[in-house]
C-alpha atoms as a PDB file:
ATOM      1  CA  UNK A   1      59.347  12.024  83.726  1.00  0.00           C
ATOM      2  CA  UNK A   2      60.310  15.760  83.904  1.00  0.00           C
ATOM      3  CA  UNK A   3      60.178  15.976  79.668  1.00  0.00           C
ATOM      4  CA  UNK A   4      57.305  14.171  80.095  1.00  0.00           C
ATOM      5  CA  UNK A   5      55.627  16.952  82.186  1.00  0.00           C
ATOM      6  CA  UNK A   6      57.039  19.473  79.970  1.00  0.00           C
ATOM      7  CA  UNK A   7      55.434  17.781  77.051  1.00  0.00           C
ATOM      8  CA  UNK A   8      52.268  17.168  78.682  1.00  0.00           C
ATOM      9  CA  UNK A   9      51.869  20.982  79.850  1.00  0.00           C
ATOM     10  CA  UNK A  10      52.586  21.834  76.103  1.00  0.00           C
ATOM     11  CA  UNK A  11      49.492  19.934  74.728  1.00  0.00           C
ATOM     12  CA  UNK A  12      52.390  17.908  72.098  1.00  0.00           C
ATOM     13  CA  UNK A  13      51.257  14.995  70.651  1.00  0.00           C
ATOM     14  CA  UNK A  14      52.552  11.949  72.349  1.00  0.00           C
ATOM     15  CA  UNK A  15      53.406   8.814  70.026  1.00  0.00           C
ATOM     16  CA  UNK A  16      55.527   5.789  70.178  1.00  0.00           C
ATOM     17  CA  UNK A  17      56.343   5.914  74.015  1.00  0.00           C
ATOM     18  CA  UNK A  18      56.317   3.559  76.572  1.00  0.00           C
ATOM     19  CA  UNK A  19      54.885   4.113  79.730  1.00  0.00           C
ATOM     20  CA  UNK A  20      55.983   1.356  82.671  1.00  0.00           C
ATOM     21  CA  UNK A  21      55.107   1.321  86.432  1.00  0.00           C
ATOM     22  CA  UNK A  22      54.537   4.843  86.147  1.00  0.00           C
ATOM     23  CA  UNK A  23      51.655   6.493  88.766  1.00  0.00           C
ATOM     24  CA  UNK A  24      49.896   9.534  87.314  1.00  0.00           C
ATOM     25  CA  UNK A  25      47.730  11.333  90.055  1.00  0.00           C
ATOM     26  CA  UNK A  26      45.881  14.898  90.497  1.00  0.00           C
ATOM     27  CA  UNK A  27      46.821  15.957  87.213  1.00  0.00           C
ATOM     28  CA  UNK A  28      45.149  17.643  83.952  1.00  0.00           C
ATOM     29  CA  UNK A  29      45.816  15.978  81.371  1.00  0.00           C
ATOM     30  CA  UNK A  30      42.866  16.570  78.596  1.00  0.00           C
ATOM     31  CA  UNK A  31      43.419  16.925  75.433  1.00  0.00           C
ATOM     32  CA  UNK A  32      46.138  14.896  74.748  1.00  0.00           C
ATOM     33  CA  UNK A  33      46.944  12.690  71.962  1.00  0.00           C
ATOM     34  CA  UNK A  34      49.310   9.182  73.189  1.00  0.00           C
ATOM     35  CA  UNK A  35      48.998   7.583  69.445  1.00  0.00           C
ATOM     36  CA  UNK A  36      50.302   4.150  69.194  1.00  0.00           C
ATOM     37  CA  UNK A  37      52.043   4.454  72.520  1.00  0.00           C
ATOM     38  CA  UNK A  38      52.082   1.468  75.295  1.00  0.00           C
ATOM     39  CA  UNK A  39      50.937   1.667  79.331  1.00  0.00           C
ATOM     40  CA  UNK A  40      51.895  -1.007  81.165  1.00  0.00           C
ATOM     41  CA  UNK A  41      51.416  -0.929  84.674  1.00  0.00           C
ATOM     42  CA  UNK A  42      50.627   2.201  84.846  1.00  0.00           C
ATOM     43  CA  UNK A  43      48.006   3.993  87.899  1.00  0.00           C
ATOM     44  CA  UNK A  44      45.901   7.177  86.783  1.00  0.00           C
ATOM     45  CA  UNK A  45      44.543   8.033  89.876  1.00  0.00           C
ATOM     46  CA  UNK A  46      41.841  10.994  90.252  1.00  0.00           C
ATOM     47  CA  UNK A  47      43.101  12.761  87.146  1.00  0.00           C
ATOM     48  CA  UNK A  48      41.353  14.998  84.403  1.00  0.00           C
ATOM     49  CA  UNK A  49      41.899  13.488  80.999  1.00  0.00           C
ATOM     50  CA  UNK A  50      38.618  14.705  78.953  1.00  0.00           C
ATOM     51  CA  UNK A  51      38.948  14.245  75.214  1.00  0.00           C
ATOM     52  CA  UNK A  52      42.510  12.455  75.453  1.00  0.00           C
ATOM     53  CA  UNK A  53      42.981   9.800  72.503  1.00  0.00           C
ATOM     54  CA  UNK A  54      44.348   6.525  73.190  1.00  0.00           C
ATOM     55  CA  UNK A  55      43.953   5.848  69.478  1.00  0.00           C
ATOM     56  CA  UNK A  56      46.316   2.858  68.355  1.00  0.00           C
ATOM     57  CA  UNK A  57      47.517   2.446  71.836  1.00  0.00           C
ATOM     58  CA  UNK A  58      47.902  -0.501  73.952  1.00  0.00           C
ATOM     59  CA  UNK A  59      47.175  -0.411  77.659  1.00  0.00           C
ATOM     60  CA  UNK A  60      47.626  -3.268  79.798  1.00  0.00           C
ATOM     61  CA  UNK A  61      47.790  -3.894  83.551  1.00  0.00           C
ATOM     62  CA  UNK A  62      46.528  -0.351  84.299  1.00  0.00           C
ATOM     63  CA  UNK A  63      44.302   1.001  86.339  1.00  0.00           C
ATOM     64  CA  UNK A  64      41.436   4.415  86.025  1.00  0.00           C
ATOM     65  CA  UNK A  65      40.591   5.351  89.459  1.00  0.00           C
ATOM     66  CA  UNK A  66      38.065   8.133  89.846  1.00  0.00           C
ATOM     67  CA  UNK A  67      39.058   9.358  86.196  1.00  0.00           C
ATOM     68  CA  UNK A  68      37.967  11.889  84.101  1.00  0.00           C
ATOM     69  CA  UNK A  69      37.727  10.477  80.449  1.00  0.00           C
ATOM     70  CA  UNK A  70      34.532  12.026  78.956  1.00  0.00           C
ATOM     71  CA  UNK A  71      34.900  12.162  75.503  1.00  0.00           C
ATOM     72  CA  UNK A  72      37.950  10.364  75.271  1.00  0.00           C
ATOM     73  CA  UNK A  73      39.100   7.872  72.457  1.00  0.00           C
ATOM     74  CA  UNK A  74      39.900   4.398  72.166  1.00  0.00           C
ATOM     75  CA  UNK A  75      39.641   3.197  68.324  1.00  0.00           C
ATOM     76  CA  UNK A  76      41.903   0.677  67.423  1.00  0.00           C
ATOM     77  CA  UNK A  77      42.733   0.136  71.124  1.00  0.00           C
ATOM     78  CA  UNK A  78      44.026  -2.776  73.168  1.00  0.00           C
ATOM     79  CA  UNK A  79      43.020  -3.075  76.520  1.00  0.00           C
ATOM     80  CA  UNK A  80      43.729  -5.656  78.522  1.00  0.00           C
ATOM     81  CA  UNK A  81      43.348  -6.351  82.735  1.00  0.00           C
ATOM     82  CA  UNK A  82      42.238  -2.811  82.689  1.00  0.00           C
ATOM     83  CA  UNK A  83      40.252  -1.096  85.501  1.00  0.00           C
ATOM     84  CA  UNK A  84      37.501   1.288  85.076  1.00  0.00           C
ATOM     85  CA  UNK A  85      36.206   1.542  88.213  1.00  0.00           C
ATOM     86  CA  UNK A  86      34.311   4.485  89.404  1.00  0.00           C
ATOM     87  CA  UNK A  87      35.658   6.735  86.246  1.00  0.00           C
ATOM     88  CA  UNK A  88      33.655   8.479  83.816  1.00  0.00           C
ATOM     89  CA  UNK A  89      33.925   7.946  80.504  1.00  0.00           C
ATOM     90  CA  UNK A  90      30.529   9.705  79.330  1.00  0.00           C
ATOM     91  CA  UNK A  91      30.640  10.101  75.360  1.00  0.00           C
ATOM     92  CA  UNK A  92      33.608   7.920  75.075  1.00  0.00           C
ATOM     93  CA  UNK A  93      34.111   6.643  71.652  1.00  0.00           C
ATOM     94  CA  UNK A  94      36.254   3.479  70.494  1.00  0.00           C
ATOM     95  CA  UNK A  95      36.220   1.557  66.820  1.00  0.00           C
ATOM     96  CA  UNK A  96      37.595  -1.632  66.504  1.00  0.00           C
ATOM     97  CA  UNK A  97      38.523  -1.657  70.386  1.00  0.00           C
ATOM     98  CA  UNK A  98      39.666  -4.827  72.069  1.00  0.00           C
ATOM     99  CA  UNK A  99      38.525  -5.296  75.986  1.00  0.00           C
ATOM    100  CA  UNK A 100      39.930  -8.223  77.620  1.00  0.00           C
ATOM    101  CA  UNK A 101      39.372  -8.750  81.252  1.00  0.00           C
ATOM    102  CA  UNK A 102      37.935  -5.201  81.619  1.00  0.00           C
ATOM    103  CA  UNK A 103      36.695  -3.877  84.861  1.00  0.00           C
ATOM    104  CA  UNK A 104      34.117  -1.427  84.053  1.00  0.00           C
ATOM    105  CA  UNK A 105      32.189  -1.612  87.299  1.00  0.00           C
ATOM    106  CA  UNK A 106      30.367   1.649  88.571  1.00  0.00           C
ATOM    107  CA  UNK A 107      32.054   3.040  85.491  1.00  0.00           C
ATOM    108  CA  UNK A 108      29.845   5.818  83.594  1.00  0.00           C
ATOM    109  CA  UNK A 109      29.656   5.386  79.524  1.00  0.00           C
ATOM    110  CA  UNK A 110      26.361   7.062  78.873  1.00  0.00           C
ATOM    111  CA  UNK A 111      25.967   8.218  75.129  1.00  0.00           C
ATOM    112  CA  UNK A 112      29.648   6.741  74.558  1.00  0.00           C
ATOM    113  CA  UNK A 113      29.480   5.117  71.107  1.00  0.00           C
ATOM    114  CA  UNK A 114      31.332   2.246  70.259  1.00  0.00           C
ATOM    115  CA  UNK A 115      32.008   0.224  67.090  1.00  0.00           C
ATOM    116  CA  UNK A 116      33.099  -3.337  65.885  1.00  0.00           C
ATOM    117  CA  UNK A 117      33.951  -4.391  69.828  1.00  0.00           C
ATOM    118  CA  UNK A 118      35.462  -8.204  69.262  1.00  0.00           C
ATOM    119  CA  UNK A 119      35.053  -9.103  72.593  1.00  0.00           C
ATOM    120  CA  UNK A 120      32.602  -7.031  73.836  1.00  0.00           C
ATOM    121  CA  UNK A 121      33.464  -5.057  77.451  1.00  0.00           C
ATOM    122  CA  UNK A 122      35.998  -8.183  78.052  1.00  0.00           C
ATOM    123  CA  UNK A 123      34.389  -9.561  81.208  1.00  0.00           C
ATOM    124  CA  UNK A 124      32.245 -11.943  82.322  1.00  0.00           C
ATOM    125  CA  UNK A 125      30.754 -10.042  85.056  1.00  0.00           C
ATOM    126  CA  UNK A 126      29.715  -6.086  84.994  1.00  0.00           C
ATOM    127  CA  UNK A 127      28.340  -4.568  88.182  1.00  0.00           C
ATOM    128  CA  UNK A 128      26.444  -0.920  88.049  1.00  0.00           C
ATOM    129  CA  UNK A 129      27.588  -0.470  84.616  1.00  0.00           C
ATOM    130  CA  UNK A 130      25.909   3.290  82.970  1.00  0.00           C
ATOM    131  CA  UNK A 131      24.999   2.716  79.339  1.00  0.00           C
ATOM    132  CA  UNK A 132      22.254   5.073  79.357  1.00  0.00           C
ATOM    133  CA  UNK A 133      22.034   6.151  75.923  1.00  0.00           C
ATOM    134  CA  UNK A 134      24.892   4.749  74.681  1.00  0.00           C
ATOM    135  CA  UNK A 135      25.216   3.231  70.745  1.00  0.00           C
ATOM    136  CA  UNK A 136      27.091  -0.242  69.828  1.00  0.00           C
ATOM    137  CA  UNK A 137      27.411  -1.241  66.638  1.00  0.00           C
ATOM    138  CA  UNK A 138      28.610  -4.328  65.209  1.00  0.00           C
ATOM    139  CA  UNK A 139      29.701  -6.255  68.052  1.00  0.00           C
ATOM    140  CA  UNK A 140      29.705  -9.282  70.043  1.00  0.00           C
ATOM    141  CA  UNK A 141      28.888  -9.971  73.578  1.00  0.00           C
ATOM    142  CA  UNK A 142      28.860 -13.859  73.250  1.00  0.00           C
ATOM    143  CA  UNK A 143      30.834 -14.596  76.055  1.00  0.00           C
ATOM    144  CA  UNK A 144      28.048 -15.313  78.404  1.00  0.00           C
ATOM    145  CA  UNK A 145      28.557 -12.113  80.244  1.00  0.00           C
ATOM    146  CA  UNK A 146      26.240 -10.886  83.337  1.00  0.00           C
ATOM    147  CA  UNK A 147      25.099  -7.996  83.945  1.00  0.00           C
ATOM    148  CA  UNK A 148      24.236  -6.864  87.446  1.00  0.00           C
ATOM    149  CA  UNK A 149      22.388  -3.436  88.228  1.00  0.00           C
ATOM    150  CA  UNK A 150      22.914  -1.840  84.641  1.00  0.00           C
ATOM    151  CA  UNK A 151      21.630   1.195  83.461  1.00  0.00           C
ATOM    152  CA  UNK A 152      20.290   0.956  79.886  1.00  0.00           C
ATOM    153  CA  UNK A 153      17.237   2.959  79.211  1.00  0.00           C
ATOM    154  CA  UNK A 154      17.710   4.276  75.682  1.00  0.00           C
ATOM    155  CA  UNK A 155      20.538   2.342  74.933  1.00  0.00           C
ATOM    156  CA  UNK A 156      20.591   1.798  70.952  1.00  0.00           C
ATOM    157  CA  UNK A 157      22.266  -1.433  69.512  1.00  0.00           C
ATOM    158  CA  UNK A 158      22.633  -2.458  65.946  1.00  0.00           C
ATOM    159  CA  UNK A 159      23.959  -5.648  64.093  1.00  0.00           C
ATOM    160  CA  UNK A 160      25.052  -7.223  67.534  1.00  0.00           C
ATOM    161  CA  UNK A 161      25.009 -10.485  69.114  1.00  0.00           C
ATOM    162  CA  UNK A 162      24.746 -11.270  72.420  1.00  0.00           C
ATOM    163  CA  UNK A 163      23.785 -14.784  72.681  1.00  0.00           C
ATOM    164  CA  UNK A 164      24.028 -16.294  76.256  1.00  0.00           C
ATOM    165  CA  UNK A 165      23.524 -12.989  77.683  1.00  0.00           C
ATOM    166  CA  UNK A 166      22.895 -12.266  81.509  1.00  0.00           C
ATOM    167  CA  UNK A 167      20.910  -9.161  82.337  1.00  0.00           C
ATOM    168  CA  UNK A 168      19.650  -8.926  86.140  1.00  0.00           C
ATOM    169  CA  UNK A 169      18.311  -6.525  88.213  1.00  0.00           C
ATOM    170  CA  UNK A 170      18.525  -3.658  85.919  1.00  0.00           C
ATOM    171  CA  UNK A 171      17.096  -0.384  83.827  1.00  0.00           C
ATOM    172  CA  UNK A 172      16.304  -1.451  80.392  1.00  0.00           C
ATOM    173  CA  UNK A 173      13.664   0.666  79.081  1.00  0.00           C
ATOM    174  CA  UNK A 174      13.234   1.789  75.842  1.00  0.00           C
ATOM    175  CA  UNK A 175      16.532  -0.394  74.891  1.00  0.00           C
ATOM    176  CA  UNK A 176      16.522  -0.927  71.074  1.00  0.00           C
ATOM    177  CA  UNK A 177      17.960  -4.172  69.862  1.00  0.00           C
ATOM    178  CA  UNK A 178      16.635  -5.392  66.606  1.00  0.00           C
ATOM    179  CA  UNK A 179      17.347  -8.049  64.253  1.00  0.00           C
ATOM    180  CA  UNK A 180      19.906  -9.050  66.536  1.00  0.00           C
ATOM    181  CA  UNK A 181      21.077 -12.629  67.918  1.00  0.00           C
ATOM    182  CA  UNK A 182      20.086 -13.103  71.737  1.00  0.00           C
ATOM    183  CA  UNK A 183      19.679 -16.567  71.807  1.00  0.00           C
ATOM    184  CA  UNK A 184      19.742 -18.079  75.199  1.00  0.00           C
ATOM    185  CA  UNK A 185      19.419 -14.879  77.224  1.00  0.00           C
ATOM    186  CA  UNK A 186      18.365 -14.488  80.758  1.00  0.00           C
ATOM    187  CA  UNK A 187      16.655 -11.361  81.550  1.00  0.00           C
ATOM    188  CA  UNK A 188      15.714 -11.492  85.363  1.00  0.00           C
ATOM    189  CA  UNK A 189      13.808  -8.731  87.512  1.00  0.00           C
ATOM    190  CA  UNK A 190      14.389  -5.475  85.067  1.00  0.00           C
ATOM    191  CA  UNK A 191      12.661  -2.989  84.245  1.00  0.00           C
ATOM    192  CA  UNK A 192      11.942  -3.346  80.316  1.00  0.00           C
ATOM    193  CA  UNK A 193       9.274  -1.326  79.743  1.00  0.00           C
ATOM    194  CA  UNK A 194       9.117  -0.039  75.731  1.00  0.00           C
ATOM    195  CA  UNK A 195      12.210  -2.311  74.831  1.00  0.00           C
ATOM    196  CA  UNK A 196      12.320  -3.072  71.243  1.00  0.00           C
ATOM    197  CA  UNK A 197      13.536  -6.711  69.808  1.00  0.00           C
ATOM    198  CA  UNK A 198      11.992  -6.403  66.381  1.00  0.00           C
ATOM    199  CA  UNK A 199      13.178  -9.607  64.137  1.00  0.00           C
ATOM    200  CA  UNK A 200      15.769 -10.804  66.350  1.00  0.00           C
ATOM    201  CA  UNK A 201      16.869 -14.140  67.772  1.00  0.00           C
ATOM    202  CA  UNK A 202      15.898 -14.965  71.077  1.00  0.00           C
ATOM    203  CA  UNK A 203      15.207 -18.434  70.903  1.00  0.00           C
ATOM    204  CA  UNK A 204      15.474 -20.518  74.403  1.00  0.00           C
ATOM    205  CA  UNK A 205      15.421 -16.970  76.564  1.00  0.00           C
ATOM    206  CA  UNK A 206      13.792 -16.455  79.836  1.00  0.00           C
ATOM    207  CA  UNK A 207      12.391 -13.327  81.085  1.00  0.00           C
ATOM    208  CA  UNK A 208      11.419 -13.669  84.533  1.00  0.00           C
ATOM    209  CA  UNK A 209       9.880 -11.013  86.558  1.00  0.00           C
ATOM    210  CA  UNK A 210      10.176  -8.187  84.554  1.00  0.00           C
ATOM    211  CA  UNK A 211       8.301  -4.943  83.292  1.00  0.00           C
ATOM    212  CA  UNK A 212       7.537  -5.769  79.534  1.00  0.00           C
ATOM    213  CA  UNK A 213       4.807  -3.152  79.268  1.00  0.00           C
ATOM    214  CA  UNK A 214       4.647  -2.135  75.387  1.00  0.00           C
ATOM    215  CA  UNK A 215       7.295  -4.063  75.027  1.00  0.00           C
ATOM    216  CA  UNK A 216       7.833  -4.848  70.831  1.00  0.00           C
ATOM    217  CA  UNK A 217       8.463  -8.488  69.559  1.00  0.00           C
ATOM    218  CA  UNK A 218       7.083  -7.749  66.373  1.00  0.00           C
ATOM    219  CA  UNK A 219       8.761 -10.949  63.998  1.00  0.00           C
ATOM    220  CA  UNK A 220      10.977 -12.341  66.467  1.00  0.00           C
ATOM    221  CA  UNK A 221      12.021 -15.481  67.118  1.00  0.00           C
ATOM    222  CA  UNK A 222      10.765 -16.705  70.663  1.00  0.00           C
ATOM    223  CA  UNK A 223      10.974 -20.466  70.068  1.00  0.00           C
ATOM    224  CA  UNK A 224      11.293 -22.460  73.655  1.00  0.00           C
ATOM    225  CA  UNK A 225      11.141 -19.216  75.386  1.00  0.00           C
ATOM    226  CA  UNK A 226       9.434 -18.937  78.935  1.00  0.00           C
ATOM    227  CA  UNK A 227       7.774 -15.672  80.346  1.00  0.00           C
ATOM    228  CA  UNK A 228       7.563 -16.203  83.980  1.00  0.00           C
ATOM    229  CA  UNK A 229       6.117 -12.853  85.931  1.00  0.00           C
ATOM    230  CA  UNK A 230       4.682 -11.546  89.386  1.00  0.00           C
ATOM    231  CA  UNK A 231       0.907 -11.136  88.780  1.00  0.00           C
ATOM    232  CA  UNK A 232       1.724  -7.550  89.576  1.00  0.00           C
ATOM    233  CA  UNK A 233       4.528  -7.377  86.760  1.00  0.00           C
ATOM    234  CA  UNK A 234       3.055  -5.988  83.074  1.00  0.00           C
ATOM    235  CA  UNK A 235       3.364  -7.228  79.698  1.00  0.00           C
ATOM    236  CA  UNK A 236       0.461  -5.486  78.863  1.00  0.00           C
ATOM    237  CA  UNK A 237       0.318  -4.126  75.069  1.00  0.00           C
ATOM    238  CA  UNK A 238       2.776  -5.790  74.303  1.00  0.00           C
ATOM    239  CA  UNK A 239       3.515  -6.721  70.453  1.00  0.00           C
ATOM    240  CA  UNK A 240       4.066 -10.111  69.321  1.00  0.00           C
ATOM    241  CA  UNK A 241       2.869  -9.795  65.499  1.00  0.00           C
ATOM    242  CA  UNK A 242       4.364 -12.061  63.521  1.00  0.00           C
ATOM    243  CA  UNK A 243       6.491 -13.326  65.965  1.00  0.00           C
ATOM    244  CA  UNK A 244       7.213 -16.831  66.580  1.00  0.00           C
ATOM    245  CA  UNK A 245       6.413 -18.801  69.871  1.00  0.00           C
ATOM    246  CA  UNK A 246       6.521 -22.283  69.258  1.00  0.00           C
ATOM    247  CA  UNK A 247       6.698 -24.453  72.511  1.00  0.00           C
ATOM    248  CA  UNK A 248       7.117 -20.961  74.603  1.00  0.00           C
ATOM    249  CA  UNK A 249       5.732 -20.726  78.208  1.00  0.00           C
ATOM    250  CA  UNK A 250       3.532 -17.758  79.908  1.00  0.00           C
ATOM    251  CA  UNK A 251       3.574 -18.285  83.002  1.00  0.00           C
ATOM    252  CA  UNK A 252       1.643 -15.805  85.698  1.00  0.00           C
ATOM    253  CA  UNK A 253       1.574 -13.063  82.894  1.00  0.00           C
ATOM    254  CA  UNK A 254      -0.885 -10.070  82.244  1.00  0.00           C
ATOM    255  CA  UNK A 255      -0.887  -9.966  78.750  1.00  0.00           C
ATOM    256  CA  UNK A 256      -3.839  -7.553  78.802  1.00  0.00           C
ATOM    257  CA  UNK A 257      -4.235  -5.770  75.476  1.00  0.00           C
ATOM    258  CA  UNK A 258      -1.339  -7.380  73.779  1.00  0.00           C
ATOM    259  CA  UNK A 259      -1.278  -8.276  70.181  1.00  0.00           C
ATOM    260  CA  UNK A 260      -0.671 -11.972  68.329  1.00  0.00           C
ATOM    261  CA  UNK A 261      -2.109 -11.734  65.030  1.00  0.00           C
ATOM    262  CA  UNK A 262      -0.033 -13.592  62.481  1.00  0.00           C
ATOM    263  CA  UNK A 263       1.885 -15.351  65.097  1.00  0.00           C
ATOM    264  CA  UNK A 264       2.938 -18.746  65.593  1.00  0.00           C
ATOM    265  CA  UNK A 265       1.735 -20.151  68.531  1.00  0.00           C
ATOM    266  CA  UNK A 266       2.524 -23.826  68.064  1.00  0.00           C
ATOM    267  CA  UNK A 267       2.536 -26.025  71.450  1.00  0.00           C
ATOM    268  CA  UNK A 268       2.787 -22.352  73.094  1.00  0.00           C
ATOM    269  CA  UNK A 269       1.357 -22.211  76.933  1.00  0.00           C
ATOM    270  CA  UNK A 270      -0.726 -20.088  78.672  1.00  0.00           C
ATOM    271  CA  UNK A 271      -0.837 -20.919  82.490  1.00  0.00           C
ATOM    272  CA  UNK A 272      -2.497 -18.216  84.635  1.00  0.00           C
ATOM    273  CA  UNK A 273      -2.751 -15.411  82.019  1.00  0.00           C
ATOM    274  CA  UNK A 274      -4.629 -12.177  81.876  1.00  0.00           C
ATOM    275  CA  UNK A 275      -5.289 -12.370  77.724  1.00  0.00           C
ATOM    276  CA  UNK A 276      -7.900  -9.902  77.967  1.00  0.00           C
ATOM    277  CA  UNK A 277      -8.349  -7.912  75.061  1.00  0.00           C
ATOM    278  CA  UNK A 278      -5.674  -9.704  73.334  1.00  0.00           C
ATOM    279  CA  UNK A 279      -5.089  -9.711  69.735  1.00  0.00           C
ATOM    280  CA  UNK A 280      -5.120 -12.969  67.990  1.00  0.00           C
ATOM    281  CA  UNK A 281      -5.839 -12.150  64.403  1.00  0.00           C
ATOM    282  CA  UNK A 282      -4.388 -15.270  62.208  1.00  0.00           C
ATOM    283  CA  UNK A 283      -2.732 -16.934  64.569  1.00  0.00           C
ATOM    284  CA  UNK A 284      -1.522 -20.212  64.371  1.00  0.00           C
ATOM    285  CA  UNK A 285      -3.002 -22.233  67.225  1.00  0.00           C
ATOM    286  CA  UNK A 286      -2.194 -25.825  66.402  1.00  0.00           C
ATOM    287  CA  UNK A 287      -1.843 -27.403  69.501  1.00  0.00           C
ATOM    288  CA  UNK A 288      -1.592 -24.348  72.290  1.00  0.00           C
ATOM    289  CA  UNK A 289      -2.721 -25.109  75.624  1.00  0.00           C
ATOM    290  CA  UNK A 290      -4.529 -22.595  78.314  1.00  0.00           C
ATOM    291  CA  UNK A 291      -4.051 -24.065  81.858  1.00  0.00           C
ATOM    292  CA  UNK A 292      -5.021 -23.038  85.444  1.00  0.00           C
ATOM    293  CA  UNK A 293      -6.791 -19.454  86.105  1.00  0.00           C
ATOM    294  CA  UNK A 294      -6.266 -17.888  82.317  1.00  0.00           C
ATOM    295  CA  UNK A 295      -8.570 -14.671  81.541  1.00  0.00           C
ATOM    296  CA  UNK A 296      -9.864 -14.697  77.997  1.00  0.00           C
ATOM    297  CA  UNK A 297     -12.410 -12.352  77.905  1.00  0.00           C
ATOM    298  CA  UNK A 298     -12.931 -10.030  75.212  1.00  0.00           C
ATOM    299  CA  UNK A 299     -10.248 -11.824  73.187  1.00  0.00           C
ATOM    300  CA  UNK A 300     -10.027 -11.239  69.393  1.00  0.00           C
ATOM    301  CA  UNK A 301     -10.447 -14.540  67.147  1.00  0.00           C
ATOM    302  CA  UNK A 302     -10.938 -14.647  63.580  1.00  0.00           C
ATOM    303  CA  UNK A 303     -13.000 -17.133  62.408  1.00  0.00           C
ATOM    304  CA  UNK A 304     -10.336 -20.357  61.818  1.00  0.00           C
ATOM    305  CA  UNK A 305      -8.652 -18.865  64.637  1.00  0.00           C
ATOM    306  CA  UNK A 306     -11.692 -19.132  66.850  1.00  0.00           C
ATOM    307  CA  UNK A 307     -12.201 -22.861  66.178  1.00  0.00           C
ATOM    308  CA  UNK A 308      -8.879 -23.956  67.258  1.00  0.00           C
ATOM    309  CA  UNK A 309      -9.115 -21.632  69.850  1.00  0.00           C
ATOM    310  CA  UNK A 310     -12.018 -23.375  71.146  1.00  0.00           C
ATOM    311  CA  UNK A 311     -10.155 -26.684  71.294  1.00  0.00           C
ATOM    312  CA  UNK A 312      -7.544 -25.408  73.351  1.00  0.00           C
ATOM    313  CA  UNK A 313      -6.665 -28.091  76.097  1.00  0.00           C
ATOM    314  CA  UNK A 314      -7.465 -27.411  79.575  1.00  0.00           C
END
């Protein structure tokens, strides 16, 4: 441990070492390098270790408590039964990084980046998780993971899939996650104002008591989806152009100034909308229904439009 210290103080590059049961605490160690070394149950415990590199390094059975690790590196990392909790890991980055059963509750990764994640964050649960501006790229967060409380306004996300998702009581606004595959997501009292979902996937989702205001759809797939709001929760201007909602469900929404033209509206339900000033320009009707207390006025038909419209069913 002593040549360990000695290294440590000397800023050396650390590689090929193993690390077991060791406890690290109230120490500075940023700025290191620990390629292709191993931790194995190892504590780091209220410890400065901005921009270290964990690059090629496997770390299992450890634990991060109240950790420094802004701008640190993970690529080609394995992590597994790691804790994260309470640690800051604010422009983090990690390629090709494997999480399994990773605690990353009250952890802080705003405007991390991260790249090609397997297996996601490598939990099924998350709890006050900071992704405010944060990028992923090519990854997959199938795993029916939930997130509780997360903080995701401006958080970017590219060629991802995240199918069975869980997203509850959280900041989402202004998230960006086109042409992606959310399938079977539940998005349940967030705030999603400005979110962006242009072209993806998210047939069979539910979105239930959230802020959708300007909230883009714009060619997505929204097959069997259900919208179910407070009356004092807006989806107003939002954009649904092109987008298809086949057999989908708005339930209790103010859709006030949102626009539909080009969509497919196929056995799609309106029950207890506010489609005022709505935009329906050459949308597909065939056999949409408008139940209970739904505001059309000043609604925008085109002509064939207009006469299927008119032959909604009560």
């Amino acid at each position: 441990m002593e040549n360990l210290k000695n290294k440590l103080t000397n800023n050396e590059i650390i590689k090929d070492i193993n690390f077991n049961d060791e406890a690290f605490k109230n120490l500075n160690f940023n700025d290191l390098d620990f390629e292709n070394a191993n931790f194995e149950n190892c504590i780091f415990d209220t410890l400065n270790l901005a921009e270290i590199q964990f690059n090629k390094t496997k770390i299992s059975n450890c634990s991060f408590v109240k950790t420094n690790l802004k701008q640190s590196q993970f690529n080609d990392a394995i992590l597994d039964n790691v804790s994260f909790e309470n640690s800051i890991l604010i422009r983090a980055l990690g390629s090709n990084t494997t999480f399994q059963n990773t605690n990353f509750n009250n952890a802080n990764l705003s405007e991390s980046t991260w790249v090609n994640l397997v297996n996601g964050f490598g939990n099924s649960q998350i709890i006050n998780l900071n992704l405010s501006h944060a990028l992923i790229l090519n990854s997959d967060f199938s795993n029916g993971l939930v997130f509780d409380n997360l903080i995701a306004d401006l958080l970017f996300l590219r060629n991802c899939s995240a199918e069975n998702i869980t997203i509850q009581n959280s900041n989402l606004k202004q998230l960006i996650f086109n042409e992606a595959n959310v399938n079977n997501a539940k998005f349940i009292n967030n705030k999603m104002d400005f979110v962006s979902f242009i072209k993806s996937n998210l047939e069979r989702s539910y979105f239930e008591n959230c802020s959708l205001e300007n909230a883009v759809f714009i060619g997505a797939n929204l097959a069997n989806s259900y919208f179910k709001m407070q009356q004092n929760l807006p989806l107003e201007k939002a954009q649904f152009a092109e987008s298809k909602l086949e057999n989908t469900r708005f339930e209790n929404t103010n859709l006030m100034y949102s626009n539909f033209a080009h969509a497919t509206l196929n056995q799609t339900i309106f029950e207890n909308a506010n489609l005022s000033f709505c935009n329906f320009h050459a949308a597909d009707f065939n056999q949409a229904s408008i139940r209970g207390n739904t505001n059309l006025s000043n609604v925008f038909f085109t002509d064939k439009a207009l006469e299927v419209a008119e032959n909604f069913s009560q």
